[in-house]
PDB file of N, CA and C in Angstrom:
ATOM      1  N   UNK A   1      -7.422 -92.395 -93.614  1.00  0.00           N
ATOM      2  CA  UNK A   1      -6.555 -93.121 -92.717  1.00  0.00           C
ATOM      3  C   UNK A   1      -6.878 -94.619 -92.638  1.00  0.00           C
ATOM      4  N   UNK A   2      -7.870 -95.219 -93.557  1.00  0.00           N
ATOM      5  CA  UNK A   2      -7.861 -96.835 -93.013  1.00  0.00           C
ATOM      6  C   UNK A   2      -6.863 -97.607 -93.619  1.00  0.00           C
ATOM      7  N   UNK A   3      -5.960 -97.018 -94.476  1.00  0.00           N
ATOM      8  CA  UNK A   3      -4.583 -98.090 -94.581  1.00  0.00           C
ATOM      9  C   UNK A   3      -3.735 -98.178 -93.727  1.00  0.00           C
ATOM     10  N   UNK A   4      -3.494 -96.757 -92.508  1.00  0.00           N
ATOM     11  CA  UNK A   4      -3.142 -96.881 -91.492  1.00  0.00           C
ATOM     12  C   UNK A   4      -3.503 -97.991 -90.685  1.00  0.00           C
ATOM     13  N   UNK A   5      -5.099 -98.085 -90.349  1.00  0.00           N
ATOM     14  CA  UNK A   5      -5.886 -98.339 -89.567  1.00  0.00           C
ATOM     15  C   UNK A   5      -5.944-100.298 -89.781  1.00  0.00           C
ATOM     16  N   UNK A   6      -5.650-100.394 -91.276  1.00  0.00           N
ATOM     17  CA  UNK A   6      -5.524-101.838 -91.697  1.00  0.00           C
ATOM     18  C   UNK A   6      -3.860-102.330 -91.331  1.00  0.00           C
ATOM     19  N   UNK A   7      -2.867-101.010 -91.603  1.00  0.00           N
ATOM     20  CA  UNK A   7      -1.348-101.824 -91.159  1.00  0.00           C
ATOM     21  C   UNK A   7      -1.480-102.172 -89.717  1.00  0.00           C
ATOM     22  N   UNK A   8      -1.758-101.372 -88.523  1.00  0.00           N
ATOM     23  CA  UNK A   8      -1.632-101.567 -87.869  1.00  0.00           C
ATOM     24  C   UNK A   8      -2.547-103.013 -86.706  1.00  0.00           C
ATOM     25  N   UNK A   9      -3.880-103.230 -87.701  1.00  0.00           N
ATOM     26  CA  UNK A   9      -4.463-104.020 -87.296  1.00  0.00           C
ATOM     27  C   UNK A   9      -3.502-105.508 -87.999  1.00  0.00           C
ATOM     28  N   UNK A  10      -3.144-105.169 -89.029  1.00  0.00           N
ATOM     29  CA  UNK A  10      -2.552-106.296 -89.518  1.00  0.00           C
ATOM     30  C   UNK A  10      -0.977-106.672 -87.986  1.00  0.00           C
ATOM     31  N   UNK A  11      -0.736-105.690 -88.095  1.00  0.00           N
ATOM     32  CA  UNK A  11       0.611-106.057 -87.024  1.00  0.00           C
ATOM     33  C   UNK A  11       0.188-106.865 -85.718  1.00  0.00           C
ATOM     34  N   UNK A  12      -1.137-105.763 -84.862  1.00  0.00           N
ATOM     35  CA  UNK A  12      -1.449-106.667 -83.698  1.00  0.00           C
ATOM     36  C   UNK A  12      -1.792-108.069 -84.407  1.00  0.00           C
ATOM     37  N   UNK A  13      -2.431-108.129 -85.222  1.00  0.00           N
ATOM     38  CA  UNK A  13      -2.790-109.885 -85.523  1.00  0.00           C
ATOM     39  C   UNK A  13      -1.861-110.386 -85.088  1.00  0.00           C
ATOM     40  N   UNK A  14      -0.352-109.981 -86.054  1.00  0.00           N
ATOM     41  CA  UNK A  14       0.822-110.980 -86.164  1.00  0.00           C
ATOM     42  C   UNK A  14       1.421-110.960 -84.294  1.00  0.00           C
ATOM     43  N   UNK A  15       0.971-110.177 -83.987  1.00  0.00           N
ATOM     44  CA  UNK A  15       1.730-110.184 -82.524  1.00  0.00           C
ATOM     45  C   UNK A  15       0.712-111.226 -81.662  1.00  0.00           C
ATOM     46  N   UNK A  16      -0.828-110.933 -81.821  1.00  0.00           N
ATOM     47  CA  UNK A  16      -1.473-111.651 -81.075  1.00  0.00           C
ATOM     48  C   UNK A  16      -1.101-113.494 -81.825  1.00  0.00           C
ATOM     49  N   UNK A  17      -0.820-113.217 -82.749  1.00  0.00           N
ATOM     50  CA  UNK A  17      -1.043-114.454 -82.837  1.00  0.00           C
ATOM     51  C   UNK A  17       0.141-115.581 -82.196  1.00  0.00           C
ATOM     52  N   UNK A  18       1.336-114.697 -82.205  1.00  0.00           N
ATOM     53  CA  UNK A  18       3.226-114.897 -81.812  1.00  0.00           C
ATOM     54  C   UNK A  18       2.476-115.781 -80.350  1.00  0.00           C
ATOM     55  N   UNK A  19       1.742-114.121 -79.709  1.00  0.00           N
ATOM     56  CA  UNK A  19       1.567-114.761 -78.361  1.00  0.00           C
ATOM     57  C   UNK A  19       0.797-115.628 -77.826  1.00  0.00           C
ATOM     58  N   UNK A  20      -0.717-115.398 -78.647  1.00  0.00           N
ATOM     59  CA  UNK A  20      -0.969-116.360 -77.649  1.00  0.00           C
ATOM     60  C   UNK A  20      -1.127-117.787 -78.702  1.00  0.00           C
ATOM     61  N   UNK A  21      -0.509-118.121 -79.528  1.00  0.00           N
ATOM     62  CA  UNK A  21      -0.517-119.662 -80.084  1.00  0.00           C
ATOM     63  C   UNK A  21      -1.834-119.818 -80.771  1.00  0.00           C
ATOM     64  N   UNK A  22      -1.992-120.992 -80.022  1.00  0.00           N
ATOM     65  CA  UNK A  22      -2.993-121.915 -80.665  1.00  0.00           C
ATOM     66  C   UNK A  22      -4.939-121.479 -79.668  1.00  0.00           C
ATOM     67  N   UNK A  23      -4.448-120.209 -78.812  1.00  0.00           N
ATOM     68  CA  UNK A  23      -5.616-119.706 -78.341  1.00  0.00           C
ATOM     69  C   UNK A  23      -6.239-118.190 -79.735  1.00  0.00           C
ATOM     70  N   UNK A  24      -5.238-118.016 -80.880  1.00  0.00           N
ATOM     71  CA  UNK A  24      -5.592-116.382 -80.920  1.00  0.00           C
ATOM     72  C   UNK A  24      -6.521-116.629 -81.869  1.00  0.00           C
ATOM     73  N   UNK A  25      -7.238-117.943 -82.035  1.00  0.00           N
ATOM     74  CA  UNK A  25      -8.755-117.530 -82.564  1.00  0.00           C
ATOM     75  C   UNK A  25      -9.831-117.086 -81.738  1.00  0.00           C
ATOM     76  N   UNK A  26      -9.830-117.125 -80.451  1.00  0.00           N
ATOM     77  CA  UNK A  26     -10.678-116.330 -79.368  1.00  0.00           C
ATOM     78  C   UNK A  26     -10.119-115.384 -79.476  1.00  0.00           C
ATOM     79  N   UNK A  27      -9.517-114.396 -79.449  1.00  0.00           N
ATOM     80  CA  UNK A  27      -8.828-113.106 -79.093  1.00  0.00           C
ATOM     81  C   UNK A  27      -9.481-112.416 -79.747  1.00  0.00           C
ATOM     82  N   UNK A  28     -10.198-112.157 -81.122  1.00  0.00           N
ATOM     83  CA  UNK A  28     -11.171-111.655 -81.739  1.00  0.00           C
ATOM     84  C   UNK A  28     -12.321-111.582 -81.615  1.00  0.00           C
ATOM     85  N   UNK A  29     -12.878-112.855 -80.929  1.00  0.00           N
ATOM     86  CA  UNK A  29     -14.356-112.856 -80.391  1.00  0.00           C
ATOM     87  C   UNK A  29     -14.523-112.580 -79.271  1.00  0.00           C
ATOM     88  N   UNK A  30     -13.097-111.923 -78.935  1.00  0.00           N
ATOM     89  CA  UNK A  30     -13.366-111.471 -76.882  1.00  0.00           C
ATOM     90  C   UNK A  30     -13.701-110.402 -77.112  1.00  0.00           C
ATOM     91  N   UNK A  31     -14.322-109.719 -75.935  1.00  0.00           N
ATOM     92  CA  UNK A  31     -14.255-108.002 -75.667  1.00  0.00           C
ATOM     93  C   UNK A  31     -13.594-107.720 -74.296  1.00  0.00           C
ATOM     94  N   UNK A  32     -11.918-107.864 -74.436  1.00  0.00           N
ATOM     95  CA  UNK A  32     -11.617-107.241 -73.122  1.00  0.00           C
ATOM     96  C   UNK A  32     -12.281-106.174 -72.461  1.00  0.00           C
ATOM     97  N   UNK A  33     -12.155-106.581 -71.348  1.00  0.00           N
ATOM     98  CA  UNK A  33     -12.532-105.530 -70.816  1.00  0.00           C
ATOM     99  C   UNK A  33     -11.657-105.494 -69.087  1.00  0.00           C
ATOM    100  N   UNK A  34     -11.231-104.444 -68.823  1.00  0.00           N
ATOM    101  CA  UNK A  34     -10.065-104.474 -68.281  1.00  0.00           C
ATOM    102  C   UNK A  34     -10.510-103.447 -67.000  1.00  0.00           C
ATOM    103  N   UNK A  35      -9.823-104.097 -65.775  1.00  0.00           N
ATOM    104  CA  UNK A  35     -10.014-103.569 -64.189  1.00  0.00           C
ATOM    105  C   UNK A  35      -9.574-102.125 -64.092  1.00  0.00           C
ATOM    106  N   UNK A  36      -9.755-101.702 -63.776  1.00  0.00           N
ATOM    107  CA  UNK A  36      -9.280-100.008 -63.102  1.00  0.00           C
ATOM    108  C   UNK A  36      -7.822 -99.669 -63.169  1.00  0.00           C
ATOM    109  N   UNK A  37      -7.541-100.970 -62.496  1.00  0.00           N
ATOM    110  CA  UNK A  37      -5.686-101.352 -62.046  1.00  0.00           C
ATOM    111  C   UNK A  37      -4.919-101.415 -63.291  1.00  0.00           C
ATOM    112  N   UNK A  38      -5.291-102.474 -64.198  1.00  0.00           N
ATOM    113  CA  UNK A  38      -4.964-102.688 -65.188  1.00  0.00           C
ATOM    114  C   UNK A  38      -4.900-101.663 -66.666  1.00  0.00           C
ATOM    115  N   UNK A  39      -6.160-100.816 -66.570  1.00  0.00           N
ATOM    116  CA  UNK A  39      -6.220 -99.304 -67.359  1.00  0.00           C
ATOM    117  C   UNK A  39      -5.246 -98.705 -67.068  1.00  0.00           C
ATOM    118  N   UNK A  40      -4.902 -98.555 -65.911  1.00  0.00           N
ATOM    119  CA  UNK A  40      -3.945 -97.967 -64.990  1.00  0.00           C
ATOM    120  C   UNK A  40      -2.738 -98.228 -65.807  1.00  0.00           C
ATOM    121  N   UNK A  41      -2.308 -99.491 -66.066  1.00  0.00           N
ATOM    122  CA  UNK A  41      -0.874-100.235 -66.237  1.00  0.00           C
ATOM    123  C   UNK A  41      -0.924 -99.496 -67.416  1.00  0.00           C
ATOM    124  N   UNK A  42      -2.265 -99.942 -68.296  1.00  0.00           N
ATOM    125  CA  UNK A  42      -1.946 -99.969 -69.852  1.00  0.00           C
ATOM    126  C   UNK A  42      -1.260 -98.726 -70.095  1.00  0.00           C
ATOM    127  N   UNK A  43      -2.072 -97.663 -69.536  1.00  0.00           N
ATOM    128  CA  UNK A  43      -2.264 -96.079 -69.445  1.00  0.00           C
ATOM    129  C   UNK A  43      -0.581 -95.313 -69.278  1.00  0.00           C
ATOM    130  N   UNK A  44      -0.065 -96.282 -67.871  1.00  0.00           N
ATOM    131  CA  UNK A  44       1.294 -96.107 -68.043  1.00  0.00           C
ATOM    132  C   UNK A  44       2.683 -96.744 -69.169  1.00  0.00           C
ATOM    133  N   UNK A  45       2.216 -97.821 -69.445  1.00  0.00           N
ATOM    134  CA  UNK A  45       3.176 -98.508 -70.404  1.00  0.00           C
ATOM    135  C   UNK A  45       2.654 -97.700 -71.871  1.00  0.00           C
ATOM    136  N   UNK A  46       1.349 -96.958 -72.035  1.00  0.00           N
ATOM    137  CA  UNK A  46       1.538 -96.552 -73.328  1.00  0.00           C
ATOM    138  C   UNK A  46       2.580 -94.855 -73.354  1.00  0.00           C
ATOM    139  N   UNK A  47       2.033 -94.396 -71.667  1.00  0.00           N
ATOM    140  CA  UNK A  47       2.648 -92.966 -71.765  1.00  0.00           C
ATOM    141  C   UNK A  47       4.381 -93.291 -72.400  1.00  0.00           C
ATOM    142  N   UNK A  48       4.975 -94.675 -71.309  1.00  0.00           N
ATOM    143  CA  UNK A  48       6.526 -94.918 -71.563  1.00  0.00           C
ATOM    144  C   UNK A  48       7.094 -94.944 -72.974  1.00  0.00           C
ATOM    145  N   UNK A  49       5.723 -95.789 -73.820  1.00  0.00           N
ATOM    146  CA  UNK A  49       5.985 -95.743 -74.920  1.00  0.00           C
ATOM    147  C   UNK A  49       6.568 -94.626 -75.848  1.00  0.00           C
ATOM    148  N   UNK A  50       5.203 -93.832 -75.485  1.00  0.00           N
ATOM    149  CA  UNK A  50       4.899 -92.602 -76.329  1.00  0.00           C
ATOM    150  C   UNK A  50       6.643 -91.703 -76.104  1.00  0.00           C
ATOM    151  N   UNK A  51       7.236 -91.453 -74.804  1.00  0.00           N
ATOM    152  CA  UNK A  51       8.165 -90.678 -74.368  1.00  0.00           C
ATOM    153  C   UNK A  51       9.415 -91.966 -74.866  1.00  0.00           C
ATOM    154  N   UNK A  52       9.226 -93.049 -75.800  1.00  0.00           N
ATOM    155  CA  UNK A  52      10.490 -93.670 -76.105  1.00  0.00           C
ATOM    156  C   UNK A  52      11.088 -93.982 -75.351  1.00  0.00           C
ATOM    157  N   UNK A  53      10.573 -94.729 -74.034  1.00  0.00           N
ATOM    158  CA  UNK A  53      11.301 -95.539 -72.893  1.00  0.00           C
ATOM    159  C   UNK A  53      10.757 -96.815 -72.953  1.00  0.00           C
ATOM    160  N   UNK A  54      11.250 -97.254 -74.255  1.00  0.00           N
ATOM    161  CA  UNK A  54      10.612 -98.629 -74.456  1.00  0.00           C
ATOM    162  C   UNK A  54      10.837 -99.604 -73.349  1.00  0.00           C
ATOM    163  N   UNK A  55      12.525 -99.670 -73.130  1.00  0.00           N
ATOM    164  CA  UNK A  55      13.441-100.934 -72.127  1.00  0.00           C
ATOM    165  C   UNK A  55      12.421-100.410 -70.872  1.00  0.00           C
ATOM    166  N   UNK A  56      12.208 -99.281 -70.388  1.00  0.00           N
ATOM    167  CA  UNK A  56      11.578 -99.184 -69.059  1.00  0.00           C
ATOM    168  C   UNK A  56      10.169 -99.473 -68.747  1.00  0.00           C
ATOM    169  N   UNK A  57       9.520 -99.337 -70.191  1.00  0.00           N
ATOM    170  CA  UNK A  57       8.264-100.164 -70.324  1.00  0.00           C
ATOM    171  C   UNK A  57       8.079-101.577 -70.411  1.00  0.00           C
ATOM    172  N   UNK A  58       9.304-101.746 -70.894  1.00  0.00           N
ATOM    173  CA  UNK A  58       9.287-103.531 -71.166  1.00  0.00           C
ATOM    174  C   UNK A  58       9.538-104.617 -69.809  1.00  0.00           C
ATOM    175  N   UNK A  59      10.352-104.037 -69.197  1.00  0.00           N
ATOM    176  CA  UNK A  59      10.564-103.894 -67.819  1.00  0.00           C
ATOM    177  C   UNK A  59       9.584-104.009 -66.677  1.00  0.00           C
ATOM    178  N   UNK A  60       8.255-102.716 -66.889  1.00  0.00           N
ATOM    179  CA  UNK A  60       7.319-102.942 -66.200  1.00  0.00           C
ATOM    180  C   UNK A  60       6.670-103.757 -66.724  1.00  0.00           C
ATOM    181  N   UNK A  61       6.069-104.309 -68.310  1.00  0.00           N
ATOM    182  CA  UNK A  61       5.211-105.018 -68.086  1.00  0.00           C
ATOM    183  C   UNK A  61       5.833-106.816 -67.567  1.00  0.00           C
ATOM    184  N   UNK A  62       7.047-106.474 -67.794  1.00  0.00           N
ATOM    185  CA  UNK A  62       7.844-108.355 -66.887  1.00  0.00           C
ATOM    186  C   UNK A  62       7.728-107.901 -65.370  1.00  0.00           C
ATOM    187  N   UNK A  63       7.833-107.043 -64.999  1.00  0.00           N
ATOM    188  CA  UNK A  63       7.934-107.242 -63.622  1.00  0.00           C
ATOM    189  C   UNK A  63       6.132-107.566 -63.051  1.00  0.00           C
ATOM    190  N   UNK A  64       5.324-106.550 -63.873  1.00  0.00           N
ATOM    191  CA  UNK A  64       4.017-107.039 -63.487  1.00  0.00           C
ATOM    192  C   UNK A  64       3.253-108.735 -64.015  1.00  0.00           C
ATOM    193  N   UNK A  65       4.073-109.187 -65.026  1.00  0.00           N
ATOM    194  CA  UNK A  65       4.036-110.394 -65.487  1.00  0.00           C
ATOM    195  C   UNK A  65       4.438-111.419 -64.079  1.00  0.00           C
ATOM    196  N   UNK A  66       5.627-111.224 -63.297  1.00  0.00           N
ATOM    197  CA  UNK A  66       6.338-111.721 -62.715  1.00  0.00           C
ATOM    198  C   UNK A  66       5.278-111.806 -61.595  1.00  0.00           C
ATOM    199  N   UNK A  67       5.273-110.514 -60.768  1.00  0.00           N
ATOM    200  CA  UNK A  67       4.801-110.321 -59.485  1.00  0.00           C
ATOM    201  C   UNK A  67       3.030-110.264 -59.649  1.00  0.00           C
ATOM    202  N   UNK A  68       2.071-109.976 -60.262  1.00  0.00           N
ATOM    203  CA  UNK A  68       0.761-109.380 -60.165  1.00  0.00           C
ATOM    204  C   UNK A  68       0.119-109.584 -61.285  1.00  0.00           C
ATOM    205  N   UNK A  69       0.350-111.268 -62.027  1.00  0.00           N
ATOM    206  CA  UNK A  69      -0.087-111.304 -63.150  1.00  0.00           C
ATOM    207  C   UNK A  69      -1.620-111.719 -63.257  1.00  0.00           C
ATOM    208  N   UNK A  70      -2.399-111.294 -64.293  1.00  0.00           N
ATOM    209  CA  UNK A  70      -3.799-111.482 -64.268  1.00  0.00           C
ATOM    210  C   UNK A  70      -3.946-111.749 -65.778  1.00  0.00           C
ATOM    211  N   UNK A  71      -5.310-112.503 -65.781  1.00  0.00           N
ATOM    212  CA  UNK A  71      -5.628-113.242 -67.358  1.00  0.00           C
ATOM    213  C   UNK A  71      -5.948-111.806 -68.496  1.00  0.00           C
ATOM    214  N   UNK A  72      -5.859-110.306 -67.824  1.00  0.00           N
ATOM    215  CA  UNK A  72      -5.775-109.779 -69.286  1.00  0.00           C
ATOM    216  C   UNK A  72      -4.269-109.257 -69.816  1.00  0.00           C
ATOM    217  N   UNK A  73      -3.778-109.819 -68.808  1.00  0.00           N
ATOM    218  CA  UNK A  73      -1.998-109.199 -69.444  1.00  0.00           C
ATOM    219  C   UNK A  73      -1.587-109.729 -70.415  1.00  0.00           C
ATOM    220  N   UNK A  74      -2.070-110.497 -70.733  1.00  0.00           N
ATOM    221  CA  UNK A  74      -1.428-111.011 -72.145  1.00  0.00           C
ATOM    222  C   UNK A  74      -2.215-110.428 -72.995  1.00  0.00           C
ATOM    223  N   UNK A  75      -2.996-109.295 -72.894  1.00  0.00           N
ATOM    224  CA  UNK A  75      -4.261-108.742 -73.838  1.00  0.00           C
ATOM    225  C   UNK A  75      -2.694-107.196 -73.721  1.00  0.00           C
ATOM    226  N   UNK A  76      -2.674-107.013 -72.549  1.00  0.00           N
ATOM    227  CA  UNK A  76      -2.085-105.397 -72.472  1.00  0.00           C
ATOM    228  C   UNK A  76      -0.991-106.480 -72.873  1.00  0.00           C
ATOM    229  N   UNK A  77      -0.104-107.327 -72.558  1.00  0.00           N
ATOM    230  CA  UNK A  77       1.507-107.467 -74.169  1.00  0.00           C
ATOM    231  C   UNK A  77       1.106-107.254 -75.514  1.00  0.00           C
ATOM    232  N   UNK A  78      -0.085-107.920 -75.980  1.00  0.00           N
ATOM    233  CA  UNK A  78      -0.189-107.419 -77.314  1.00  0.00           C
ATOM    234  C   UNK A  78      -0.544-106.022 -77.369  1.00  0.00           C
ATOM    235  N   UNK A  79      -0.988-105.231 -76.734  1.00  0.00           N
ATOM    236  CA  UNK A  79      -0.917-103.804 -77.128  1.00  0.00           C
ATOM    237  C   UNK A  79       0.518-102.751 -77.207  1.00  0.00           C
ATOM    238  N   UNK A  80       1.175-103.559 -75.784  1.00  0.00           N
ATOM    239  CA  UNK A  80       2.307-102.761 -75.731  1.00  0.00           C
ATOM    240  C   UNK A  80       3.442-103.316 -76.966  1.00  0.00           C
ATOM    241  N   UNK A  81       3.267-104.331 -77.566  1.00  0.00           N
ATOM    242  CA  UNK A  81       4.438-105.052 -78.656  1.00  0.00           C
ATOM    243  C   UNK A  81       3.639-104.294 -79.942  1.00  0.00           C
ATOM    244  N   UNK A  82       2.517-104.275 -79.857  1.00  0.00           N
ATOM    245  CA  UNK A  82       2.042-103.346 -81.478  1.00  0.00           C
ATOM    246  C   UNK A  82       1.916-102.121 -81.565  1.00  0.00           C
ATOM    247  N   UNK A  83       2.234-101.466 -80.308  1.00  0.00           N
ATOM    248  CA  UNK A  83       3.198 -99.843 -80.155  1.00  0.00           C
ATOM    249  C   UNK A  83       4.443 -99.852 -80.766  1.00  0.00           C
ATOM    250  N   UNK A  84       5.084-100.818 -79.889  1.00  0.00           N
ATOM    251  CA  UNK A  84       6.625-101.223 -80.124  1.00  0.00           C
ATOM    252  C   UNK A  84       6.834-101.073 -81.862  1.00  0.00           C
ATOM    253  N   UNK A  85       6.079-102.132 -82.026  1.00  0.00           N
ATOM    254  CA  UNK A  85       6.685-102.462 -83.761  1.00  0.00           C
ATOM    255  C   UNK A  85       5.465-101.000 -84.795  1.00  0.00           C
ATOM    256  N   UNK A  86       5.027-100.289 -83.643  1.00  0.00           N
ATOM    257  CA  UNK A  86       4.743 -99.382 -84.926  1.00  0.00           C
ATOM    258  C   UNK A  86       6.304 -98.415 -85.300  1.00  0.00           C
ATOM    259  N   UNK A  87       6.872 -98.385 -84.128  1.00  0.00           N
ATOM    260  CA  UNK A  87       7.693 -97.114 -84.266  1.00  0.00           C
ATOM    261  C   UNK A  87       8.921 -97.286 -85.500  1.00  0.00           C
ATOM    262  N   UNK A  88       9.441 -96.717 -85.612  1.00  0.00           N
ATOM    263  CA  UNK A  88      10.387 -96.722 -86.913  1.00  0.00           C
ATOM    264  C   UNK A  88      11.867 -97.565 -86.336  1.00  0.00           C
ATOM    265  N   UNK A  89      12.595 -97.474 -87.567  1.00  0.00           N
ATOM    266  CA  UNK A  89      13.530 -98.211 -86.842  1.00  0.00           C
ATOM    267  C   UNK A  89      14.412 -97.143 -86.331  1.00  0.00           C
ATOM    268  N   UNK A  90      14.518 -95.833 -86.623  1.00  0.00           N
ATOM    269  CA  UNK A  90      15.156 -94.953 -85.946  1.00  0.00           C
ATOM    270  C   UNK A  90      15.098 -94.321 -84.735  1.00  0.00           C
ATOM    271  N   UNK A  91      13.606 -94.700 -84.667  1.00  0.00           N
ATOM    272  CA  UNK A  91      12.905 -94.288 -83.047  1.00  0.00           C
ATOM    273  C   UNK A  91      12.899 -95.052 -82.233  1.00  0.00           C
ATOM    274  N   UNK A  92      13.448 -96.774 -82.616  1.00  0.00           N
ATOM    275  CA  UNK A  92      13.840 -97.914 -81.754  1.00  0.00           C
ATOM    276  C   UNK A  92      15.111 -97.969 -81.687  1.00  0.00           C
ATOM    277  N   UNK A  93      15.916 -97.073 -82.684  1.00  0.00           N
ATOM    278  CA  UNK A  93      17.674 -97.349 -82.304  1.00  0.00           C
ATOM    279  C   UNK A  93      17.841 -95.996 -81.436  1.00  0.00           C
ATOM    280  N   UNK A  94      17.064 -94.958 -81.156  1.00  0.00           N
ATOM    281  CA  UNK A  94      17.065 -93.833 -80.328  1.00  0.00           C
ATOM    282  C   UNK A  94      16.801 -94.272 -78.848  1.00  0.00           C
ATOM    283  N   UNK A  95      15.466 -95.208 -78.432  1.00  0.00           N
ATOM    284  CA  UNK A  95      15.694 -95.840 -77.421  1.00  0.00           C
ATOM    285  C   UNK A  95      16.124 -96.589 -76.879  1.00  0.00           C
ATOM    286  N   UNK A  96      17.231 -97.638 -77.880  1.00  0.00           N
ATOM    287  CA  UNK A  96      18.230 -98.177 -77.391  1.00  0.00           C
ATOM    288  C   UNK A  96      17.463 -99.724 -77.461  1.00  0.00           C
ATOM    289  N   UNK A  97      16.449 -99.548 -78.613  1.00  0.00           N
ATOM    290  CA  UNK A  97      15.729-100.889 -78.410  1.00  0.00           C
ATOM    291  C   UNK A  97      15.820-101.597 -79.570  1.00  0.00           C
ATOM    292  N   UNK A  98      15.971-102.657 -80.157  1.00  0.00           N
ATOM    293  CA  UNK A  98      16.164-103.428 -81.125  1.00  0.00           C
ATOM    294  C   UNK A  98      14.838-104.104 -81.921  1.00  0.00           C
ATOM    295  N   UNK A  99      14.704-104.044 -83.189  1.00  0.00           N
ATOM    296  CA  UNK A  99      13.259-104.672 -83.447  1.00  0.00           C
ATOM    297  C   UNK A  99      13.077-106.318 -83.223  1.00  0.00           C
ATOM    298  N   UNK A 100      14.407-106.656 -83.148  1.00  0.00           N
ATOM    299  CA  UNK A 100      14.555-107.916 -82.607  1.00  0.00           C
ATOM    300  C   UNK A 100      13.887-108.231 -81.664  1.00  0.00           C
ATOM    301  N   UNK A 101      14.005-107.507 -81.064  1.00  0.00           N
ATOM    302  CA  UNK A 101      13.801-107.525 -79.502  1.00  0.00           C
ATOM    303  C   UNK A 101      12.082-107.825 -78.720  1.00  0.00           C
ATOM    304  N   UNK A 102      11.792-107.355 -80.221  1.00  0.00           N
ATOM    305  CA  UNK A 102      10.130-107.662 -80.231  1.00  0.00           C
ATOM    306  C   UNK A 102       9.813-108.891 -80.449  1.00  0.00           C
ATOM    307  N   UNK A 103      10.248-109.986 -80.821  1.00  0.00           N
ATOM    308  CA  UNK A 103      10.388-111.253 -81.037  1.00  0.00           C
ATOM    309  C   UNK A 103      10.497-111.885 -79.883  1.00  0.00           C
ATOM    310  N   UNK A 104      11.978-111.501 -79.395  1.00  0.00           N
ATOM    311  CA  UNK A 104      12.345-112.213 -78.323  1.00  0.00           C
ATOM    312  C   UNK A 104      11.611-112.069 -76.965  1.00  0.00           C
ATOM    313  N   UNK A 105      10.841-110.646 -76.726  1.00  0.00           N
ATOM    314  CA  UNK A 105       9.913-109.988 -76.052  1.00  0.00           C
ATOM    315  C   UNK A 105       8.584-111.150 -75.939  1.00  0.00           C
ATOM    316  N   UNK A 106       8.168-111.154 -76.747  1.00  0.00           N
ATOM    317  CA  UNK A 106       6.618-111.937 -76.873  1.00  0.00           C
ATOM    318  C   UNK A 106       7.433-113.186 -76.718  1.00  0.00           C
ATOM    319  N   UNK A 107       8.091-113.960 -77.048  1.00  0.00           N
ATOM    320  CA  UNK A 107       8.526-115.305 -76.558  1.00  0.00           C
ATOM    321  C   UNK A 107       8.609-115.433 -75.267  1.00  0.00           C
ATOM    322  N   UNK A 108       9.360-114.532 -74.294  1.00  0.00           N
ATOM    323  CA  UNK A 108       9.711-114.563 -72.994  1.00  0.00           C
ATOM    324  C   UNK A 108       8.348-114.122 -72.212  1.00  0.00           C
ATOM    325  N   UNK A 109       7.477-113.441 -72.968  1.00  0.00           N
ATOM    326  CA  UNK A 109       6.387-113.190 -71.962  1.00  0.00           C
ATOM    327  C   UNK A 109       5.173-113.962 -72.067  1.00  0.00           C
ATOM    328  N   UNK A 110       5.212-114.886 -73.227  1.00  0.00           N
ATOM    329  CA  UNK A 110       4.933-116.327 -73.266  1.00  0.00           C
ATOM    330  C   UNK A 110       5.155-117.300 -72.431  1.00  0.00           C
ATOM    331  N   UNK A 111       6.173-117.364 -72.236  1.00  0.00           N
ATOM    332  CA  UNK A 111       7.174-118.173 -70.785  1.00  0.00           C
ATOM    333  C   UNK A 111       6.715-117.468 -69.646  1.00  0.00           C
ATOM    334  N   UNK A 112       7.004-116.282 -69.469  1.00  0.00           N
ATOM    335  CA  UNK A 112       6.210-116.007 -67.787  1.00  0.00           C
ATOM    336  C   UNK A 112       4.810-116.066 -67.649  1.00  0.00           C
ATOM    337  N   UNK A 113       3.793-115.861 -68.409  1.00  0.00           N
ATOM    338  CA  UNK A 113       3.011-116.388 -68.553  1.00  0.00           C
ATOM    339  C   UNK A 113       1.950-117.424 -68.156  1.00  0.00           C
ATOM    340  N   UNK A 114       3.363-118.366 -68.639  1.00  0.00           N
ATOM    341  CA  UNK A 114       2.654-119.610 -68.908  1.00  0.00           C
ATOM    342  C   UNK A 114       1.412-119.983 -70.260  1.00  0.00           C
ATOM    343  N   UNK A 115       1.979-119.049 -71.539  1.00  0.00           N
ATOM    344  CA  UNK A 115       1.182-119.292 -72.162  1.00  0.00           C
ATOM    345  C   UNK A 115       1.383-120.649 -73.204  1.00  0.00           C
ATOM    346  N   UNK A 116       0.312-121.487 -73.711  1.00  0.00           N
ATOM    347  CA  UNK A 116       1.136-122.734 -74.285  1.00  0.00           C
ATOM    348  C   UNK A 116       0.464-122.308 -75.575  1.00  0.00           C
TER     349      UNK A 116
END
């Protein structure tokens, strides 16, 4: 399985890098490490994933962007966008979600953010 293990590391790169700019040479030398609350979030935005409720996951992580944002959420967007873009494109036109959408996703949660 490490060609798996290499596509998918290759994808978060490209996502970490979308998001956080001109910071995602730290993003490799960090070791998140993430609050109770926040396990919590991840824990739920991956279950949404997993059950193909992408829009309702995407949803929670803007609304927690919006209302209750903290410096590792932009650690849990890149996890939840390199779920996103693992799935096929048939399992993103089943949830009604566009791969586009993953683009436009990490841009906008860039902007709430405040990431430069």
């Amino acid at each position: 399985m490490p060609i798996v293990d290499e596509v998918v590391n290759t994808i978060k790169k490209q996502i970490a890098k979308m998001l956080l700019g001109k910071k995602y040479s730290d993003y490799y030398d960090m070791d998140v490490v993430y609050e109770p609350d926040e396990e919590i979030f991840l824990i739920t935005l991956k279950r949404l994933v997993f059950e193909n409720k992408i829009n309702e996951a995407e949803e929670y992580l803007f609304d927690r962007a919006e209302n209750n944002p903290s410096e590792n959420l932009k650690y849990i967007a890149i996890e939840f966008y390199t779920m996103v873009a693992e799935k096929s494109d048939k399992e993103l036109e089943e949830a009604g979600f566009e791969r586009i959408e993953i683009n436009t996703g990490i841009m906008d949660i860039r902007e709430v953010l405040d990431i430069e």
